[in-house]
PDB file of N, CA and C in Angstrom:
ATOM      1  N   UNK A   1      -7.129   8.859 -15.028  1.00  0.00           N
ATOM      2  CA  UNK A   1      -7.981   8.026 -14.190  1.00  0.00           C
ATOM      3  C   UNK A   1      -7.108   7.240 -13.220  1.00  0.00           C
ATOM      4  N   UNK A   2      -7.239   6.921 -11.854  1.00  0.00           N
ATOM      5  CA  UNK A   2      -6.927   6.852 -10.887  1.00  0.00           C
ATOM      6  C   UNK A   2      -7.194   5.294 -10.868  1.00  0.00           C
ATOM      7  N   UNK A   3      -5.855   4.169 -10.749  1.00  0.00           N
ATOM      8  CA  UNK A   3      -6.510   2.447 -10.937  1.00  0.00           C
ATOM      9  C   UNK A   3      -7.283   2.249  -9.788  1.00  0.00           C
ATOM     10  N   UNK A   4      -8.017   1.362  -9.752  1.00  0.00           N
ATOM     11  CA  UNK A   4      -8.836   1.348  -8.386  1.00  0.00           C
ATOM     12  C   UNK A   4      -8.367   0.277  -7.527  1.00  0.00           C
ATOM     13  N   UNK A   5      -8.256   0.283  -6.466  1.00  0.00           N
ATOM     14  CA  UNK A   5      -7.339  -0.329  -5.453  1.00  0.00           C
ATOM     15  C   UNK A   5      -8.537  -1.476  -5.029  1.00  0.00           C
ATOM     16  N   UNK A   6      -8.315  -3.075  -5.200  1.00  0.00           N
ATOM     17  CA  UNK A   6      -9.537  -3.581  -4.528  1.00  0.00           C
ATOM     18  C   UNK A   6      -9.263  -4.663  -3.868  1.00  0.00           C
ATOM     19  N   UNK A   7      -7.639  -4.411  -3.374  1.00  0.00           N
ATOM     20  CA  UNK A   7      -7.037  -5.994  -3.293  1.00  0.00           C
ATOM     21  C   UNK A   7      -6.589  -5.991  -1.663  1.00  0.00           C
ATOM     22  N   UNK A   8      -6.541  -6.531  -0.583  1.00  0.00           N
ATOM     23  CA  UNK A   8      -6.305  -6.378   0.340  1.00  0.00           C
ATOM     24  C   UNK A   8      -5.445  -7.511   0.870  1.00  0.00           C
ATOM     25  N   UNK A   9      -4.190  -7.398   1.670  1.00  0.00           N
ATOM     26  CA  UNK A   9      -3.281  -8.540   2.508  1.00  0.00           C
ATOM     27  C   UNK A   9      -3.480  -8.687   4.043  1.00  0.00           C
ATOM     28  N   UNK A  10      -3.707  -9.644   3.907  1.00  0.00           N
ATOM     29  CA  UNK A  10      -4.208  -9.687   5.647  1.00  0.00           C
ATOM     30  C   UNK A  10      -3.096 -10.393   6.250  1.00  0.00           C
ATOM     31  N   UNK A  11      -2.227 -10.283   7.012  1.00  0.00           N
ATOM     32  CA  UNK A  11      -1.117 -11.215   7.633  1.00  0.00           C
ATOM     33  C   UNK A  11      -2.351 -11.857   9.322  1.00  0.00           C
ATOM     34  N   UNK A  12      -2.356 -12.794   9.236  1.00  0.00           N
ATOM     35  CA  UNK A  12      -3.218 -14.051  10.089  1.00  0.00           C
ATOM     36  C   UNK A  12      -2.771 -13.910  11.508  1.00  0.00           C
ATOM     37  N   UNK A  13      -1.238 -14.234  11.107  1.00  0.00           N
ATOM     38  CA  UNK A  13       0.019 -14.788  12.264  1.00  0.00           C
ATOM     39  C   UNK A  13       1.019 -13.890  12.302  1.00  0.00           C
ATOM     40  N   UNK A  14       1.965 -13.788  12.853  1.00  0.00           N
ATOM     41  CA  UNK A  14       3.251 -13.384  12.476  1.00  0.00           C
ATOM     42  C   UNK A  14       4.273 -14.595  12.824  1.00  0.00           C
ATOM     43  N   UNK A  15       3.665 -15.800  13.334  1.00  0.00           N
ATOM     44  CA  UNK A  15       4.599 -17.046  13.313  1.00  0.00           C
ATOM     45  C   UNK A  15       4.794 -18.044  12.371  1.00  0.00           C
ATOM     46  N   UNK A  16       5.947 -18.828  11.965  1.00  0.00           N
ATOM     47  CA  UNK A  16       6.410 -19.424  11.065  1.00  0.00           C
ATOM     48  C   UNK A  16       7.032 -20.974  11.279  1.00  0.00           C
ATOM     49  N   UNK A  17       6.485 -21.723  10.775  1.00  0.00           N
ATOM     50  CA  UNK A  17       7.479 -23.087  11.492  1.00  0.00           C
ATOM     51  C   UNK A  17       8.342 -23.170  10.905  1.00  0.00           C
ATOM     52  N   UNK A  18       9.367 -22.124   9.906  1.00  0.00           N
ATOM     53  CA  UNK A  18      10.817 -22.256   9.301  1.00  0.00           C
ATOM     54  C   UNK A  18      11.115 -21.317   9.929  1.00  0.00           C
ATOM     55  N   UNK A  19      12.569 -20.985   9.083  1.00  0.00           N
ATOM     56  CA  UNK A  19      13.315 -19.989   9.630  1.00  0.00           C
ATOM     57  C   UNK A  19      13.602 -19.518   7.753  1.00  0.00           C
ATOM     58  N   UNK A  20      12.718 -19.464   6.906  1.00  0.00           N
ATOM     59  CA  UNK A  20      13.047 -18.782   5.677  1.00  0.00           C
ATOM     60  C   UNK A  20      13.228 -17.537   5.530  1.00  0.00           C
ATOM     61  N   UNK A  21      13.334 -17.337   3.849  1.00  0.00           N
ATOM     62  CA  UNK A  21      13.785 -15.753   3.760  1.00  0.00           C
ATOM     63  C   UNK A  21      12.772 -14.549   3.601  1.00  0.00           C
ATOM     64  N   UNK A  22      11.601 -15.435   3.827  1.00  0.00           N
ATOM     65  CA  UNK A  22       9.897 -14.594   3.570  1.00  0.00           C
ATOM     66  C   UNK A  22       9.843 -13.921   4.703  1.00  0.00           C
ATOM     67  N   UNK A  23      10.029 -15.255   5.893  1.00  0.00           N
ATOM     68  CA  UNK A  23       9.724 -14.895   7.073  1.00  0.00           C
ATOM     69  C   UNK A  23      10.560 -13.745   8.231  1.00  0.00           C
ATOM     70  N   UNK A  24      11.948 -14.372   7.927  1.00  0.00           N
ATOM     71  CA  UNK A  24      13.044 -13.704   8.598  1.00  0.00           C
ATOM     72  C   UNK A  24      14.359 -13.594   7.818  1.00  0.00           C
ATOM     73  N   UNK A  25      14.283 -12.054   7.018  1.00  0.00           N
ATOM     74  CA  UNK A  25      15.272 -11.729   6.465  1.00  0.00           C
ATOM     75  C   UNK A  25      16.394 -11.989   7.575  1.00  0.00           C
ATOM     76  N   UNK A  26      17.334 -12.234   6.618  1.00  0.00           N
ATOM     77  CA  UNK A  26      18.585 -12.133   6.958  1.00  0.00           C
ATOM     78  C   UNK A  26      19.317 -10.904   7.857  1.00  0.00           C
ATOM     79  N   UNK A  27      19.737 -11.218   9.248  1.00  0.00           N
ATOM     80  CA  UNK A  27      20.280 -10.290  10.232  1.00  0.00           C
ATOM     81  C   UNK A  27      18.667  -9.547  10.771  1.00  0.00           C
ATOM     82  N   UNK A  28      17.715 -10.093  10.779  1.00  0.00           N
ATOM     83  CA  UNK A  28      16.747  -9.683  11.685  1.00  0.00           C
ATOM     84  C   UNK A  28      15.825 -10.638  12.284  1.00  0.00           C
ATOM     85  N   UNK A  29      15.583 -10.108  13.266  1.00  0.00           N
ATOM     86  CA  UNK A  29      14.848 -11.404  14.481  1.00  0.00           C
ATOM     87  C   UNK A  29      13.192 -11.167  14.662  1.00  0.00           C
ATOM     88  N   UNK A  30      12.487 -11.641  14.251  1.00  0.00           N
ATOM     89  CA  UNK A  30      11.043 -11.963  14.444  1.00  0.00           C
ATOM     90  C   UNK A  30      10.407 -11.702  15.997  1.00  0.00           C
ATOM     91  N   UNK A  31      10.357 -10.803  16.002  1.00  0.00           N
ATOM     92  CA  UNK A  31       9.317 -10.733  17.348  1.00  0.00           C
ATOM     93  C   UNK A  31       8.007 -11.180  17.467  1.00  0.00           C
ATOM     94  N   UNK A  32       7.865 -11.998  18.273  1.00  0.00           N
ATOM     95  CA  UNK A  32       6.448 -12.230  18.180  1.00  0.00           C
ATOM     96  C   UNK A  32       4.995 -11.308  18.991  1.00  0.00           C
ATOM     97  N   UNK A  33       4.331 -11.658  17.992  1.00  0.00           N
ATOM     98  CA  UNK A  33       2.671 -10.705  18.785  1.00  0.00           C
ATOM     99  C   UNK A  33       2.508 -11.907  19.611  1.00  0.00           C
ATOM    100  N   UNK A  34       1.854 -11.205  20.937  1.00  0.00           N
ATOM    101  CA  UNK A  34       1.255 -11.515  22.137  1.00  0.00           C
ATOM    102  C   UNK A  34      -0.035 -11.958  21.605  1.00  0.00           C
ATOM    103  N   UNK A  35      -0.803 -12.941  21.743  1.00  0.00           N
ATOM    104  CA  UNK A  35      -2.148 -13.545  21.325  1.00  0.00           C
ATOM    105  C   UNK A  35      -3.327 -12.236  21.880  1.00  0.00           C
ATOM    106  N   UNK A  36      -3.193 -11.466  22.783  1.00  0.00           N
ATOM    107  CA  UNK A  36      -4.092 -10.573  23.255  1.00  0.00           C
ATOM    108  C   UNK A  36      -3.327  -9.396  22.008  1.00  0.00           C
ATOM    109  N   UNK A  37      -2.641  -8.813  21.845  1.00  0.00           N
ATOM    110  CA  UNK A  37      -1.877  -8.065  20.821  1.00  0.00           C
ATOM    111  C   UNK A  37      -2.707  -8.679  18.948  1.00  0.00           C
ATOM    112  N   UNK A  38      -2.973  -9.920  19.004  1.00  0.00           N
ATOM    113  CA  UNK A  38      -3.646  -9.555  17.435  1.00  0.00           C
ATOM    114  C   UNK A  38      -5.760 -10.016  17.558  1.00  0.00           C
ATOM    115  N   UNK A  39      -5.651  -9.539  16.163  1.00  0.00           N
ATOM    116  CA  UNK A  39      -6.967  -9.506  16.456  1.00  0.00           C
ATOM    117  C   UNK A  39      -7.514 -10.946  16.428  1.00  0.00           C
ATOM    118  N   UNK A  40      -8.720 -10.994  17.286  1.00  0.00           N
ATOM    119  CA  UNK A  40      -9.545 -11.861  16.929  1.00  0.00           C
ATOM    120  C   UNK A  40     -10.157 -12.377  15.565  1.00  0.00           C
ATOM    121  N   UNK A  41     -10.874 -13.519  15.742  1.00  0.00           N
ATOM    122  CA  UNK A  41     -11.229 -13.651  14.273  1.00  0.00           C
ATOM    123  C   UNK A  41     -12.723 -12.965  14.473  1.00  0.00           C
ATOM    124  N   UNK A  42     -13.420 -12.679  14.868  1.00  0.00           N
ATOM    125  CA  UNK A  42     -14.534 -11.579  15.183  1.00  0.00           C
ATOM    126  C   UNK A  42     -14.066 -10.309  14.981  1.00  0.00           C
ATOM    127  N   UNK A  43     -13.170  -9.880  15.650  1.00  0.00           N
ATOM    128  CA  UNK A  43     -12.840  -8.307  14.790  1.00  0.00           C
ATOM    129  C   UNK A  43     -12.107  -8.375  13.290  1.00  0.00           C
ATOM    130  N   UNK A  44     -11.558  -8.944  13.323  1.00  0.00           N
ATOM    131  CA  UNK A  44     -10.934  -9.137  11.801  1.00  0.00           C
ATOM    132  C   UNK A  44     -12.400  -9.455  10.354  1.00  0.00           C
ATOM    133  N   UNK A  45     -13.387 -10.228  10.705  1.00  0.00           N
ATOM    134  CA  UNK A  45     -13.923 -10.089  10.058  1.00  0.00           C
ATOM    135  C   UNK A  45     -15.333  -9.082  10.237  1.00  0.00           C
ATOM    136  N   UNK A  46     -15.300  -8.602  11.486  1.00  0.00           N
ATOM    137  CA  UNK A  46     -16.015  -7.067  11.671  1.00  0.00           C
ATOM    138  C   UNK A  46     -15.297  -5.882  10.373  1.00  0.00           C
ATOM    139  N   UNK A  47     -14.061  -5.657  11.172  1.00  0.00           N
ATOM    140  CA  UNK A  47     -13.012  -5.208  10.173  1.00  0.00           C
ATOM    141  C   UNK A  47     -13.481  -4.961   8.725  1.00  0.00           C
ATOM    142  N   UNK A  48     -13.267  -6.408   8.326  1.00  0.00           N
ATOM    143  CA  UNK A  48     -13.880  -6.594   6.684  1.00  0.00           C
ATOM    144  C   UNK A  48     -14.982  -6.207   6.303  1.00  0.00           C
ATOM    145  N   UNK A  49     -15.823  -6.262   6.934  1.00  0.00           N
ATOM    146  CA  UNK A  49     -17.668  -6.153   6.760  1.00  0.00           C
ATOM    147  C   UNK A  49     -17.858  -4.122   7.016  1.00  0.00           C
ATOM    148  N   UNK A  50     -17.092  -3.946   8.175  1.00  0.00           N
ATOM    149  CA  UNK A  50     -17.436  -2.176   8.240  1.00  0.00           C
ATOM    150  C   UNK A  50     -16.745  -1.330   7.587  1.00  0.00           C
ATOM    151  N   UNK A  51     -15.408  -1.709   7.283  1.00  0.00           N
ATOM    152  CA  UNK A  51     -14.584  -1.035   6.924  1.00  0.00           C
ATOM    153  C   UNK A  51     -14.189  -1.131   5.125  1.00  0.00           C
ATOM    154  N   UNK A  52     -13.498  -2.472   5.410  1.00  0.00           N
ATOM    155  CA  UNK A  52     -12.643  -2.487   3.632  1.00  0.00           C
ATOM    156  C   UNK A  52     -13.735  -3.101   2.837  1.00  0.00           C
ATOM    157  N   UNK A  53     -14.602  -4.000   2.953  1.00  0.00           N
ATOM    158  CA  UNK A  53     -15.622  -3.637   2.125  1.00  0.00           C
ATOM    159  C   UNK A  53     -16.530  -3.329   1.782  1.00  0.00           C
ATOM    160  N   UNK A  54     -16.975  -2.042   2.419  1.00  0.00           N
ATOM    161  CA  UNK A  54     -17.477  -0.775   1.764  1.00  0.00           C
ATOM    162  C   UNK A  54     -16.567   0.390   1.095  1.00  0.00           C
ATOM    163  N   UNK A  55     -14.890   0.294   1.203  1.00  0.00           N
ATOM    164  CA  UNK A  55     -14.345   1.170   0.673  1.00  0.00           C
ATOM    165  C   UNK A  55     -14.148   0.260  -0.404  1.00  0.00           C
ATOM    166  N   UNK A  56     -14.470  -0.666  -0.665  1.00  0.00           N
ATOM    167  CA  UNK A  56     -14.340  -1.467  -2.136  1.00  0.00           C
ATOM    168  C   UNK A  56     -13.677  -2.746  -2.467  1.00  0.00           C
ATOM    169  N   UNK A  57     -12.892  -3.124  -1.373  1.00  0.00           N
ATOM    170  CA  UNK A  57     -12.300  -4.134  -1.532  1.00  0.00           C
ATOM    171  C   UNK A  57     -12.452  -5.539  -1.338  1.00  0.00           C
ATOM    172  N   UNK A  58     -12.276  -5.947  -2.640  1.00  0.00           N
ATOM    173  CA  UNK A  58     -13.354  -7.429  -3.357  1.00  0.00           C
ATOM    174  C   UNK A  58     -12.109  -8.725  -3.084  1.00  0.00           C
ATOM    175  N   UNK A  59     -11.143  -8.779  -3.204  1.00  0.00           N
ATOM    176  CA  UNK A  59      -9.683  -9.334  -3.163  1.00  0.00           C
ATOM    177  C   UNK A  59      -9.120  -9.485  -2.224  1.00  0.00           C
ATOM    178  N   UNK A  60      -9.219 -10.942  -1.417  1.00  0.00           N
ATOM    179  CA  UNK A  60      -8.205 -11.280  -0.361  1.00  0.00           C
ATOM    180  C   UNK A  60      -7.347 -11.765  -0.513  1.00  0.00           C
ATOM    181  N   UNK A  61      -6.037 -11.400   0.197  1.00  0.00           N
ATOM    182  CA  UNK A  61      -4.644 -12.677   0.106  1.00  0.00           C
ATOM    183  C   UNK A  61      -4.560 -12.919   2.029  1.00  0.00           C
ATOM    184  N   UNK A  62      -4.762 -13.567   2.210  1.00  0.00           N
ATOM    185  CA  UNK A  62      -4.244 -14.315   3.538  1.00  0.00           C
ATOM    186  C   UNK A  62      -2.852 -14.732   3.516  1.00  0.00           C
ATOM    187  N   UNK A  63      -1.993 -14.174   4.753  1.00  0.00           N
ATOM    188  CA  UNK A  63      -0.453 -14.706   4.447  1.00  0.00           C
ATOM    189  C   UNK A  63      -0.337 -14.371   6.319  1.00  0.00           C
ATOM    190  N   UNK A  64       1.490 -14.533   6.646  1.00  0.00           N
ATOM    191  CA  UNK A  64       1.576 -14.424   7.816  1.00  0.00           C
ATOM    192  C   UNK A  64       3.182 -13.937   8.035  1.00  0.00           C
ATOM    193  N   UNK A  65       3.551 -15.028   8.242  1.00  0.00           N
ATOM    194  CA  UNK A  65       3.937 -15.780   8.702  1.00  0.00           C
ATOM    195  C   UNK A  65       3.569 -17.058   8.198  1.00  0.00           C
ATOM    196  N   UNK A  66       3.079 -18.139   8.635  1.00  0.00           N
ATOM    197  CA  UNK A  66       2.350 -19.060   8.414  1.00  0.00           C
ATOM    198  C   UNK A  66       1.095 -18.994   8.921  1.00  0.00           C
ATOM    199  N   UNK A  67       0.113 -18.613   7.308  1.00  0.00           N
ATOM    200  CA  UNK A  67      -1.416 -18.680   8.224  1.00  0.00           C
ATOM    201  C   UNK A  67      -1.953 -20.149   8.268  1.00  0.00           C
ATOM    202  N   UNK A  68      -1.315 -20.794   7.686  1.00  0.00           N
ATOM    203  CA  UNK A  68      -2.155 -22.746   8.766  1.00  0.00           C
ATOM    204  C   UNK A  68      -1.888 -22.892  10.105  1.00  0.00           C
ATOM    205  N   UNK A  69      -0.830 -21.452  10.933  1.00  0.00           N
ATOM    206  CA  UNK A  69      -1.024 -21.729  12.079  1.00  0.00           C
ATOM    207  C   UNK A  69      -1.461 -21.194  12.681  1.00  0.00           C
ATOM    208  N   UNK A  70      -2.517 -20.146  12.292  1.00  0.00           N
ATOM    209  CA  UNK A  70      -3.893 -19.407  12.912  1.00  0.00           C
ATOM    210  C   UNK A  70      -4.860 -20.679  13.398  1.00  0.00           C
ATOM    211  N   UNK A  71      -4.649 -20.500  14.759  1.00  0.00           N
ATOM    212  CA  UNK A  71      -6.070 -21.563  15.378  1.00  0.00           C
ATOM    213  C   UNK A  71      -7.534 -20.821  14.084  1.00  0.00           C
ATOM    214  N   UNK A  72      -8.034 -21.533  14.312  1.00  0.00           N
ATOM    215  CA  UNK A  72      -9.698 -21.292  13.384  1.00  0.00           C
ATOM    216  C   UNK A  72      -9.469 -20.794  12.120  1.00  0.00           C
ATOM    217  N   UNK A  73      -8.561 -21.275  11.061  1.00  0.00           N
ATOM    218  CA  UNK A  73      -8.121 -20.150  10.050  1.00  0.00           C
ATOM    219  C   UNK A  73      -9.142 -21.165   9.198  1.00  0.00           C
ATOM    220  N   UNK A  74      -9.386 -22.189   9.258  1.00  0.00           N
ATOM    221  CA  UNK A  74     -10.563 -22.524   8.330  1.00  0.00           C
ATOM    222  C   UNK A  74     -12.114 -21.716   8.374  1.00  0.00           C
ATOM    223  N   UNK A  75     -12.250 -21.567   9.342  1.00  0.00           N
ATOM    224  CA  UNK A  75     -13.309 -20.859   9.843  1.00  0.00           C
ATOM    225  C   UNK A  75     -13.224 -19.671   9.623  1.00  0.00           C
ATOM    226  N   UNK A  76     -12.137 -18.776   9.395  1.00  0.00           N
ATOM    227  CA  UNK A  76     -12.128 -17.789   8.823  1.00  0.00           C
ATOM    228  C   UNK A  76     -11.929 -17.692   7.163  1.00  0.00           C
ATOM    229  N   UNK A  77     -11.518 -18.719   6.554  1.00  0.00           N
ATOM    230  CA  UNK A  77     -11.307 -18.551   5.028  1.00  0.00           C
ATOM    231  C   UNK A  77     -12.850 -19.020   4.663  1.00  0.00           C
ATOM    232  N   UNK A  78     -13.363 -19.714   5.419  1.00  0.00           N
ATOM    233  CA  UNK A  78     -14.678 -20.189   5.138  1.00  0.00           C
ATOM    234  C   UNK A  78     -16.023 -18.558   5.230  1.00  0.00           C
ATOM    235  N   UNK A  79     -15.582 -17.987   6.412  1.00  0.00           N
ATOM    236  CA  UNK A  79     -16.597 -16.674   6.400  1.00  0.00           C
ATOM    237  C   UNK A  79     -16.008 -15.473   4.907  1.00  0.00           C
ATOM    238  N   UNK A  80     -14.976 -15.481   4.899  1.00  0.00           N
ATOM    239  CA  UNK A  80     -14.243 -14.522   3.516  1.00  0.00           C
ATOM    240  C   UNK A  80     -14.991 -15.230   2.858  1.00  0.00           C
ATOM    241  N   UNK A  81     -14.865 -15.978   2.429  1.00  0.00           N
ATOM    242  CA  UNK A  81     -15.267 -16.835   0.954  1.00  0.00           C
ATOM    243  C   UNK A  81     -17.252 -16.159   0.931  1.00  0.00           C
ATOM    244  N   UNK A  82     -17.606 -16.427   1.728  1.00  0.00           N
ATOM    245  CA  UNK A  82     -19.400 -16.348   1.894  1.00  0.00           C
ATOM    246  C   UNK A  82     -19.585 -15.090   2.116  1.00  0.00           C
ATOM    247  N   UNK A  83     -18.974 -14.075   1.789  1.00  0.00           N
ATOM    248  CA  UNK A  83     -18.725 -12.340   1.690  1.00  0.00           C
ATOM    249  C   UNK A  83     -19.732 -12.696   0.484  1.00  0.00           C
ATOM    250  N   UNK A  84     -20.591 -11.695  -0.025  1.00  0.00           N
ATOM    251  CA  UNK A  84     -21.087 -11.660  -1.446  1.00  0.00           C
ATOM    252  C   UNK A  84     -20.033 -10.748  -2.146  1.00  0.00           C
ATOM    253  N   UNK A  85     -19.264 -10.263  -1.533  1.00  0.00           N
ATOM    254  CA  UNK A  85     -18.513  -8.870  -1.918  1.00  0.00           C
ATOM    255  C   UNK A  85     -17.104  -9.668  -2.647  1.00  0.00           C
ATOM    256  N   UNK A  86     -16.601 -11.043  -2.140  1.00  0.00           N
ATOM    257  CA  UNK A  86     -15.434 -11.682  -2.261  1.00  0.00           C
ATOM    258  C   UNK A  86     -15.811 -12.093  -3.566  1.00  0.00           C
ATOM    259  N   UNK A  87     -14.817 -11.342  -4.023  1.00  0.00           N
ATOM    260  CA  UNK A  87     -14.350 -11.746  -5.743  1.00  0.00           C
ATOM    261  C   UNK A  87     -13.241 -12.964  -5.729  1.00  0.00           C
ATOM    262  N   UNK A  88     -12.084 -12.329  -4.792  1.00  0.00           N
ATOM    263  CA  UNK A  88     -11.001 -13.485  -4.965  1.00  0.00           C
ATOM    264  C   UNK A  88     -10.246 -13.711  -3.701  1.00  0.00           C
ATOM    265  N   UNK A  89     -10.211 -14.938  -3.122  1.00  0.00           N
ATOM    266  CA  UNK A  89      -9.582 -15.551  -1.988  1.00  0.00           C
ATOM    267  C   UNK A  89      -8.654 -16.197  -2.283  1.00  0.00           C
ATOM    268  N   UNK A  90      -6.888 -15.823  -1.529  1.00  0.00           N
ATOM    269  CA  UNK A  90      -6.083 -16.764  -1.698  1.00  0.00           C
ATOM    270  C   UNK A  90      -5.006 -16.574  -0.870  1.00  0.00           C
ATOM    271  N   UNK A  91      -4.042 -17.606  -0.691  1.00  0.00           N
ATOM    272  CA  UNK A  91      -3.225 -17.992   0.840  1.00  0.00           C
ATOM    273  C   UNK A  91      -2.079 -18.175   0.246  1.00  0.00           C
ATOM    274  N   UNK A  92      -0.889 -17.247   0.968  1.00  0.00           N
ATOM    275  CA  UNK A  92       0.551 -17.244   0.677  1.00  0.00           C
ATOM    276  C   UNK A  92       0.282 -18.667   1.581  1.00  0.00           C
ATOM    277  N   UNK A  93       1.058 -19.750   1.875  1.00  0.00           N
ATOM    278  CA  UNK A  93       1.615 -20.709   2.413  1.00  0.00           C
ATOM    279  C   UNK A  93       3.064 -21.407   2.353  1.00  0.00           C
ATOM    280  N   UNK A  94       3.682 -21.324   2.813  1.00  0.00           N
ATOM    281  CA  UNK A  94       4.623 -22.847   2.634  1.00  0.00           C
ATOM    282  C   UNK A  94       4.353 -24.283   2.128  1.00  0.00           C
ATOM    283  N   UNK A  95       2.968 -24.755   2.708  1.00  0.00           N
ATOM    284  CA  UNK A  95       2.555 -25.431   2.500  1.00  0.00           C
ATOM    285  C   UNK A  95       2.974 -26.929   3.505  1.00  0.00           C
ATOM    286  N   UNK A  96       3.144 -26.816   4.101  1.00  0.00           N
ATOM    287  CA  UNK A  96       3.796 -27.657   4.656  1.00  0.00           C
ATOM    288  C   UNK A  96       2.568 -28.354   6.181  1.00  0.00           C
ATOM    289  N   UNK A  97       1.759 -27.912   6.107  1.00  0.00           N
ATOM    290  CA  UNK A  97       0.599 -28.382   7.041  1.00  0.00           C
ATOM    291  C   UNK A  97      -0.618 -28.303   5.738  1.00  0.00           C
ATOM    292  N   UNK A  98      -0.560 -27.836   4.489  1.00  0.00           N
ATOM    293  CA  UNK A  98      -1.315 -28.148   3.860  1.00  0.00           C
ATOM    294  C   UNK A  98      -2.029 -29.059   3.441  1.00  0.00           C
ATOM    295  N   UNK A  99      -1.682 -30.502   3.996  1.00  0.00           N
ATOM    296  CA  UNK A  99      -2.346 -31.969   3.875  1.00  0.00           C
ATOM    297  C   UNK A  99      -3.457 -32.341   4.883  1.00  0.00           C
ATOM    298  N   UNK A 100      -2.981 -31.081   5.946  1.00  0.00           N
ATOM    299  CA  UNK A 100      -3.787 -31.347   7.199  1.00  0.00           C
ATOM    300  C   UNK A 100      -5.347 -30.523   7.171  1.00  0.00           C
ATOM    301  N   UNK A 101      -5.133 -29.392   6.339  1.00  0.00           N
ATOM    302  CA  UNK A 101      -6.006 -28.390   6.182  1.00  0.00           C
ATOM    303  C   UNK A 101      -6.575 -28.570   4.718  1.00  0.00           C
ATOM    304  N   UNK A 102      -6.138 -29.273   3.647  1.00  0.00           N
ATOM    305  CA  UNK A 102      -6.842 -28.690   2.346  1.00  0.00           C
ATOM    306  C   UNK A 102      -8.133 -29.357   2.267  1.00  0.00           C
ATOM    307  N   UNK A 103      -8.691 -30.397   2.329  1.00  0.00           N
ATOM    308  CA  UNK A 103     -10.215 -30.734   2.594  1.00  0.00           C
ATOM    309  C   UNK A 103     -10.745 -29.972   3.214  1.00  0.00           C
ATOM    310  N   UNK A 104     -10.784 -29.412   4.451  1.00  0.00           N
ATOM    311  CA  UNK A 104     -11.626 -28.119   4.763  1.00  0.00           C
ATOM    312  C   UNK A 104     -11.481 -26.747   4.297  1.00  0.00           C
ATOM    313  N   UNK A 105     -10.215 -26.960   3.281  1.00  0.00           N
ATOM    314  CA  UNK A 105     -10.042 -25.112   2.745  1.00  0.00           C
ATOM    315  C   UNK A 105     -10.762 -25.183   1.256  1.00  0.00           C
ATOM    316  N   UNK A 106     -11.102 -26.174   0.891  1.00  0.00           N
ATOM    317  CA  UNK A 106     -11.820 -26.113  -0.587  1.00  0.00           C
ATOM    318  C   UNK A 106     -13.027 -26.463  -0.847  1.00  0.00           C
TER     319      UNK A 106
END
């Protein structure tokens, strides 16, 4: 029997307000996406709704770079969460803007 895959990683950002070892291994340089280059938060959660969950996937991790520095990322952890399909929501962070955001992320 074949495990069933139901977990999905969404990277938000690809920007970081450190210079750690998550973000930028050692001897390589971070290019950044062009704001027209990633998706909207309308296709991203189109995305979710047509695509990954109907192929089954109940399990979000939000990560990035740093996703507290996705403009509207409350607004998007807020539409994941109200999925009937969302089993489990949760955010790689640093944490380090987390004082600014956790009243609206819970």
């Amino acid at each position: 029997m074949n495990p069933v895959v139901d977990y999905l990683r969404i990277s938000l950002i690809d920007r970081c307000n450190f210079q750690c070892q998550y973000c930028m291994p050692e001897g390589e340089e971070l290019a950044s996406l062009q704001q027209q280059e990633m998706l909207t938060d309308a296709e991203l959660l189109t995305l979710l709704q047509a695509v990954f969950i109907p192929c089954g996937f109940t399990r979000f991790r939000l990560t990035g770079g740093e996703p507290l520095l996705r403009s509207g990322v409350v607004e998007i952890v807020r539409s994941i969460a109200a999925f009937p399909e969302t089993q489990d929501l949760s955010m790689t962070t640093n944490a380090f803007f987390a004082s600014e955001s956790s009243a609206e992320l819970t």
